[in-house]
Protein backbone atom coordinates (compact mmCIF):
# COMPACT_ATOMS: atom_id res chain seq x y z
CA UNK A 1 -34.99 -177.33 168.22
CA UNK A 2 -33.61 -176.02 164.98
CA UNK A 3 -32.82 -178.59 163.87
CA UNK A 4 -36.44 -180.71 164.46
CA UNK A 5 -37.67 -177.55 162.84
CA UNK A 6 -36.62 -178.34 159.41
CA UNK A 7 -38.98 -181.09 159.62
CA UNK A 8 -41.75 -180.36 161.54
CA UNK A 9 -44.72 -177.89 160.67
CA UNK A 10 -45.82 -175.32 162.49
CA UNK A 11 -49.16 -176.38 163.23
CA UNK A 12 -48.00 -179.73 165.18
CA UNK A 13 -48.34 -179.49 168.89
CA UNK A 14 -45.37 -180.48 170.45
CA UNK A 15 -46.52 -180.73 173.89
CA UNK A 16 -49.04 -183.44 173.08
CA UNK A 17 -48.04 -187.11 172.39
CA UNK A 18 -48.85 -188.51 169.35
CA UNK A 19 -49.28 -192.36 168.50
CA UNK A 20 -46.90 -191.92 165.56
CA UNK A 21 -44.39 -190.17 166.87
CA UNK A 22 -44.60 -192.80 169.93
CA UNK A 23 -44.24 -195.51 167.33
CA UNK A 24 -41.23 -193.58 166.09
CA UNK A 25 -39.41 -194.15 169.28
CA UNK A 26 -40.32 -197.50 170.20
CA UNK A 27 -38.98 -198.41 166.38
CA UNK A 28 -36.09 -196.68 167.34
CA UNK A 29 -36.32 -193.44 165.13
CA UNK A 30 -35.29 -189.85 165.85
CA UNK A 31 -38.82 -188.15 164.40
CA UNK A 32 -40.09 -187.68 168.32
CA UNK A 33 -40.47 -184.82 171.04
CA UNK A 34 -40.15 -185.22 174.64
CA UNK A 35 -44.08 -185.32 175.43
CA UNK A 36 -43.56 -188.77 173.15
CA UNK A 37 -41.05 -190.07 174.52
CA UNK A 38 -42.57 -189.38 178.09
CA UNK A 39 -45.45 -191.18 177.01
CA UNK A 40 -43.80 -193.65 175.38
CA UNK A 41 -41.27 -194.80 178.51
CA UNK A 42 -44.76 -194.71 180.76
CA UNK A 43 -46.06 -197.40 178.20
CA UNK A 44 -42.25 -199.42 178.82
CA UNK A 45 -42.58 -199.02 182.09
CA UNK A 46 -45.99 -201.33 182.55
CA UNK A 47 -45.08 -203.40 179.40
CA UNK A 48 -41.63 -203.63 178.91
CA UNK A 49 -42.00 -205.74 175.61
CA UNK A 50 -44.03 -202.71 173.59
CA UNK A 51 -40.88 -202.17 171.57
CA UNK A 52 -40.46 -205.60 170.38
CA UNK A 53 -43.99 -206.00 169.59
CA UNK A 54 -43.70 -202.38 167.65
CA UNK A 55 -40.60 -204.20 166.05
CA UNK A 56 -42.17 -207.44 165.10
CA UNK A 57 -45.27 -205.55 163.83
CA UNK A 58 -42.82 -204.40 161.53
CA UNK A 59 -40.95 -206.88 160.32
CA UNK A 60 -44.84 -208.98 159.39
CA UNK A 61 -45.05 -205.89 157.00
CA UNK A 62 -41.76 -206.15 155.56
CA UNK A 63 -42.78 -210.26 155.16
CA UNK A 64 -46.58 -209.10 154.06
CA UNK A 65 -44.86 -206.63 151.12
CA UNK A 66 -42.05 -209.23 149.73
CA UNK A 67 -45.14 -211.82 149.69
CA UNK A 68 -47.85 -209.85 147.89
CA UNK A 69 -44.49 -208.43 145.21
CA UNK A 70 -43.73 -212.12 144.41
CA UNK A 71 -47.76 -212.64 144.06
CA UNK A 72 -47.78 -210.04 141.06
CA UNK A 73 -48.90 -207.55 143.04
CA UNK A 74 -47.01 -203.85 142.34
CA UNK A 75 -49.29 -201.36 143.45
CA UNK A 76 -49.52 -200.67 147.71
CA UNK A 77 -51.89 -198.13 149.27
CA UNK A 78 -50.37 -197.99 153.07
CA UNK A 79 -53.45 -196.09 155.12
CA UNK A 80 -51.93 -195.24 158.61
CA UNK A 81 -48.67 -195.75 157.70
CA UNK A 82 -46.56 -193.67 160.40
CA UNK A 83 -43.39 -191.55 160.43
CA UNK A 84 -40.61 -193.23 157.65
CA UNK A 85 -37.92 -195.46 159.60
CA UNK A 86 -35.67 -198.38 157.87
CA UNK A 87 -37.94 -200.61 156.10
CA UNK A 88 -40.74 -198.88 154.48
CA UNK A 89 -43.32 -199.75 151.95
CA UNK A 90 -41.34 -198.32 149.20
CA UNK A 91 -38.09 -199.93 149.87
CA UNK A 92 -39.22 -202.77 150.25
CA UNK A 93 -40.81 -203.01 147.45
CA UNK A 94 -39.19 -201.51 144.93
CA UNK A 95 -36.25 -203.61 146.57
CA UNK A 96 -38.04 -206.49 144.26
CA UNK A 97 -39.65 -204.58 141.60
CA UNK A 98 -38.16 -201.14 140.83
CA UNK A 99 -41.54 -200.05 139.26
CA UNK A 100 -44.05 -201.19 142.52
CA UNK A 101 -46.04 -197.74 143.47
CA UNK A 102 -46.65 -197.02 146.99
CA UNK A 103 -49.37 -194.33 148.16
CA UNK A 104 -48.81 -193.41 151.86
CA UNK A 105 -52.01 -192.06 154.17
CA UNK A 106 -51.25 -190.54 157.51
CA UNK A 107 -52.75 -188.11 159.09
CA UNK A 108 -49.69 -186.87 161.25
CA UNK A 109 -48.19 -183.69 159.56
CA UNK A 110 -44.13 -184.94 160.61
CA UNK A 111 -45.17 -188.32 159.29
CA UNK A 112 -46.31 -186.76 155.81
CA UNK A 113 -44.03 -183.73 155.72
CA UNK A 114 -40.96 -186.39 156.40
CA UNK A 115 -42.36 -188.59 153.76
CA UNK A 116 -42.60 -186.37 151.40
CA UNK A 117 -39.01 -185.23 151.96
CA UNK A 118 -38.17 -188.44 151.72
CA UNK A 119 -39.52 -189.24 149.02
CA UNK A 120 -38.97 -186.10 146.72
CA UNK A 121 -36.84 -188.17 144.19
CA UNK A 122 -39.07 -191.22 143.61
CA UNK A 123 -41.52 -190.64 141.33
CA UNK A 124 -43.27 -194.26 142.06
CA UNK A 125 -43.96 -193.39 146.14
CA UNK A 126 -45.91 -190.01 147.53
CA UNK A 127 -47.03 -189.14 151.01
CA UNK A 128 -50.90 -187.75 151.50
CA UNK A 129 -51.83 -186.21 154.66
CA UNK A 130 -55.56 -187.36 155.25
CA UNK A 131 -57.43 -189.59 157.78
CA UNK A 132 -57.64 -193.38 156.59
CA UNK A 133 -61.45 -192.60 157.55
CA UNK A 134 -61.95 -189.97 154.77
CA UNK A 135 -62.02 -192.89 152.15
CA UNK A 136 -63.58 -190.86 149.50
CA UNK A 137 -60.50 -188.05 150.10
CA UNK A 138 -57.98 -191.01 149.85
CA UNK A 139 -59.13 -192.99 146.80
CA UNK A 140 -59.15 -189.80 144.98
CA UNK A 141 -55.97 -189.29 145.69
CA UNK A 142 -54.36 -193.08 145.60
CA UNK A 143 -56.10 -192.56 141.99
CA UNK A 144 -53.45 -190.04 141.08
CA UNK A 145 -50.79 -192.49 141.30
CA UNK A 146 -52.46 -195.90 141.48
CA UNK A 147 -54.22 -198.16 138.53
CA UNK A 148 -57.44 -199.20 140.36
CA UNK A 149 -57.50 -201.24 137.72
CA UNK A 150 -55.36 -203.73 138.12
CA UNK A 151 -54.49 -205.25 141.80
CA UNK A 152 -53.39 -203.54 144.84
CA UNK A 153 -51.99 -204.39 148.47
CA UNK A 154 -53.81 -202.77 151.11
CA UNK A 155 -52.09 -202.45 154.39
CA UNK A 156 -53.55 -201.09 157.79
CA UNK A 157 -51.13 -201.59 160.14
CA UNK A 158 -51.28 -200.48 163.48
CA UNK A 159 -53.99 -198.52 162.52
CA UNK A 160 -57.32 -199.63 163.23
CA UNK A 161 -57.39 -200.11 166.84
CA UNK A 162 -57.22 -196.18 167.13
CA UNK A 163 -60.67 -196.00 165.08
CA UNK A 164 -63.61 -196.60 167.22
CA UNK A 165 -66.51 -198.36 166.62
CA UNK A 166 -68.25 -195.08 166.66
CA UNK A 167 -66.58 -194.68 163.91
CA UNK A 168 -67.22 -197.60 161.72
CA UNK A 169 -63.94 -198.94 160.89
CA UNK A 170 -65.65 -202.02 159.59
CA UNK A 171 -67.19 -199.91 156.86
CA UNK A 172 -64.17 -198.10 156.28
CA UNK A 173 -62.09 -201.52 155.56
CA UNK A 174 -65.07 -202.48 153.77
CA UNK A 175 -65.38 -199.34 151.44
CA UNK A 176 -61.51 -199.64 150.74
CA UNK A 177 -61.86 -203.05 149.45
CA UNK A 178 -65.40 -202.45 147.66
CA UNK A 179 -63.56 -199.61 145.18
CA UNK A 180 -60.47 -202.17 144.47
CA UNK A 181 -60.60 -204.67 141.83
CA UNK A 182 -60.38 -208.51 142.24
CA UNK A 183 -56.98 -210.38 143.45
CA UNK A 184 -56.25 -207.12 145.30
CA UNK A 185 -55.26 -208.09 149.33
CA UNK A 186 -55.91 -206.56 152.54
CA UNK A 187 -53.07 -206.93 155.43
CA UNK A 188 -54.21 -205.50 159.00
CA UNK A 189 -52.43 -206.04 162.25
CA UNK A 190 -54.51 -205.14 164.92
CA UNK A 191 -53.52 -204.99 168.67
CA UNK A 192 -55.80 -207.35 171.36
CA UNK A 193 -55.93 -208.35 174.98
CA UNK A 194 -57.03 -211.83 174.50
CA UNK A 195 -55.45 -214.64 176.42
CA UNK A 196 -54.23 -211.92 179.01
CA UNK A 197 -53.60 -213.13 182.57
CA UNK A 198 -55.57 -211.07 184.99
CA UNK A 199 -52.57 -209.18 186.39
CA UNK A 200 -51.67 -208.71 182.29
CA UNK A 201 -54.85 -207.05 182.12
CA UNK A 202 -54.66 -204.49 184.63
CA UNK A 203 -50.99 -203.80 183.04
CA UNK A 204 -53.18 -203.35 179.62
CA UNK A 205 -55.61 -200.92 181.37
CA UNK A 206 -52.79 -198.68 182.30
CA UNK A 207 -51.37 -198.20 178.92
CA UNK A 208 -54.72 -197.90 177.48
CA UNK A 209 -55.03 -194.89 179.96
CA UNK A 210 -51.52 -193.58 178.84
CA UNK A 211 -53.00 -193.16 175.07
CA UNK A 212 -55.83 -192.13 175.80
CA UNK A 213 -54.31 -188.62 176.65
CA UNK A 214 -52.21 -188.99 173.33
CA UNK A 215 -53.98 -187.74 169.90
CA UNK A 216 -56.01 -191.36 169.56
CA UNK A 217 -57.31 -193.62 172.34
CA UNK A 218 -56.73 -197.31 171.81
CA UNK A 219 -59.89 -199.34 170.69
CA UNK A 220 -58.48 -203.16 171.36
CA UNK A 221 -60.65 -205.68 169.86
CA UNK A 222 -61.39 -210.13 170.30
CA UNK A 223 -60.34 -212.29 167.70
CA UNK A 224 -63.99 -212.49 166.59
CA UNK A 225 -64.16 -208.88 166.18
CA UNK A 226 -60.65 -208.48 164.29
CA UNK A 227 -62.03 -211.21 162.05
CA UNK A 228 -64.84 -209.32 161.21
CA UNK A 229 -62.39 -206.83 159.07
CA UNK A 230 -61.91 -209.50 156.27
CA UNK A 231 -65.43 -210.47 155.58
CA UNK A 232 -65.96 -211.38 152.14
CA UNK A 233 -62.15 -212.16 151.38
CA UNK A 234 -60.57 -215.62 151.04
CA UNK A 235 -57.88 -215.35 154.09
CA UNK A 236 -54.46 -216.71 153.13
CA UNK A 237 -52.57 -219.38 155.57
CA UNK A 238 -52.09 -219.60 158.56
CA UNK A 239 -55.53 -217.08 158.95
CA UNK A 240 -55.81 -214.52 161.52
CA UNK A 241 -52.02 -214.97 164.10
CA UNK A 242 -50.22 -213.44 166.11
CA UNK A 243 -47.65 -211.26 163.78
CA UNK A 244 -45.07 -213.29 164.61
CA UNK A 245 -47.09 -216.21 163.70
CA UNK A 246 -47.37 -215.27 160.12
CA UNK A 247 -45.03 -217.03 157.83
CA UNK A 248 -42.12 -216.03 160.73
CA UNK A 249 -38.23 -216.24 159.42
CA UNK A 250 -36.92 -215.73 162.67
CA UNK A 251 -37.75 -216.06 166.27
CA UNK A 252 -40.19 -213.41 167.82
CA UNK A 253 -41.88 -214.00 171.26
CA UNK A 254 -45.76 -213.64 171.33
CA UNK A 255 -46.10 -209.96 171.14
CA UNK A 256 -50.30 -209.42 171.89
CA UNK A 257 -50.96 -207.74 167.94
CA UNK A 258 -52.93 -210.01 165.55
CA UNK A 259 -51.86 -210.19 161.92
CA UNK A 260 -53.59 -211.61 158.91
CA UNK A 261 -53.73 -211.23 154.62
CA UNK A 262 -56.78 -212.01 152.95
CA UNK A 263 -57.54 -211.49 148.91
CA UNK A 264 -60.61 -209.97 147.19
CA UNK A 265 -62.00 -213.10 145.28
């Protein structure tokens, strides 16, 4: 415990899973307590392919980044954007252009506090610990780095099917894109239970039950309604996939999260 100590503040509750921390594990990180990976293995144990899915999720982002980099595009504001494992934002990026600035938005305290640490020496990347739904607390702060001038990436991954539709993610999305100038791009991955066999279904149920004793309950949501996120925007080939659909450079199996890029005209 020392040792998770140096990274960890003292107001997170260790006792109670949290969907980051779960991500952590499934991605294979170390930045996770035993009430997450208890969680977590109950979510394996129903649907053994969660950590491939959690996996390909993140390798669309790493394709989404490298894309919207050799579009022009240098500036990323990542709302959502987890605990730091290999291939984040930032590295990828600045991977391709050593100037690209990267705000991260998470409202985990080990995902800021460890992104902050992480990023101490990179003047280009910072870490703010707010909730993607506070957009007036974020864009002030993505101001302090950012040139809302000129184009940005936004990228919501993994994120909005913990909002409800109590509250509005479609006018949070919506009041992102409204403050950002044209030929910026919104990326969302978003999970769904469509096409589900019956017995896939009840397996579905289950996990949903699993997070909803974590810190956010799962909001799944149809095609139609993930669609409903890029009104407005011109949607870039092939549309709204599967993640492992989208512009794939290796083999992934269907993995139940839907992935699309769209630009502000």
């Amino acid at each position: 415990m020392k040792e998770e100590l140096k990274w960890v503040p003292s107001t997170v509750d260790v006792t109670r899973p949290s969907v980051a921390r779960m991500y952590d594990y499934y991605l294979g990180g170390s930045h996770n307590f035993e009430a997450d990976r208890a969680a977590a293995k109950q979510v394996e144990q129903i649907f053994p392919g969660i950590a491939q899915s959690a996996q390909a999720n993140r390798s669309f982002l790493r394709r989404v980044v490298r894309h919207l980099v050799s579009s022009g595009v240098d500036q990323f504001l990542d709302l959502g954007s987890g605990i730091p494992t290999v291939g984040n934002v930032h590295e990828i990026a600045q991977h391709d252009n050593p100037s690209a600035r990267v705000v991260y938005v998470d409202y985990e305290p080990v995902a800021v506090s460890h992104s902050n640490a992480l990023l101490a020496d990179n003047p280009n990347a910072t870490a703010v610990l707010a909730d993607l739904r506070a957009t007036s607390t974020v864009l002030a702060a993505a101001r302090e780095v950012l040139d809302f001038s000129r184009p940005i990436g936004v990228l919501i991954i993994a994120a909005l099917h913990f909002v409800p539709d109590s509250d509005d993610p479609y006018g949070v999305v919506a009041e992102y894109m409204a403050d950002l100038p044209s030929g910026s791009y919104l990326a969302i991955t978003h999970a769904t239970w469509d096409n589900l066999t019956e017995e896939e279904a009840a397996e579905a149920r289950k996990v949903a039950q699993i997070y909803s004793n974590s810190d956010n309950k799962l909001a799944i949501r149809t095609y139609a309604e993930v669609t409903r996120f890029f009104d407005g925007l011109e949607l870039l080939e092939p549309g709204i996939v599967t993640v492992d659909e989208w512009r794939p450079d290796s083999y992934e199996d269907h993995t139940g999260i839907y992935g699309a890029v769209a630009r502000k005209p």
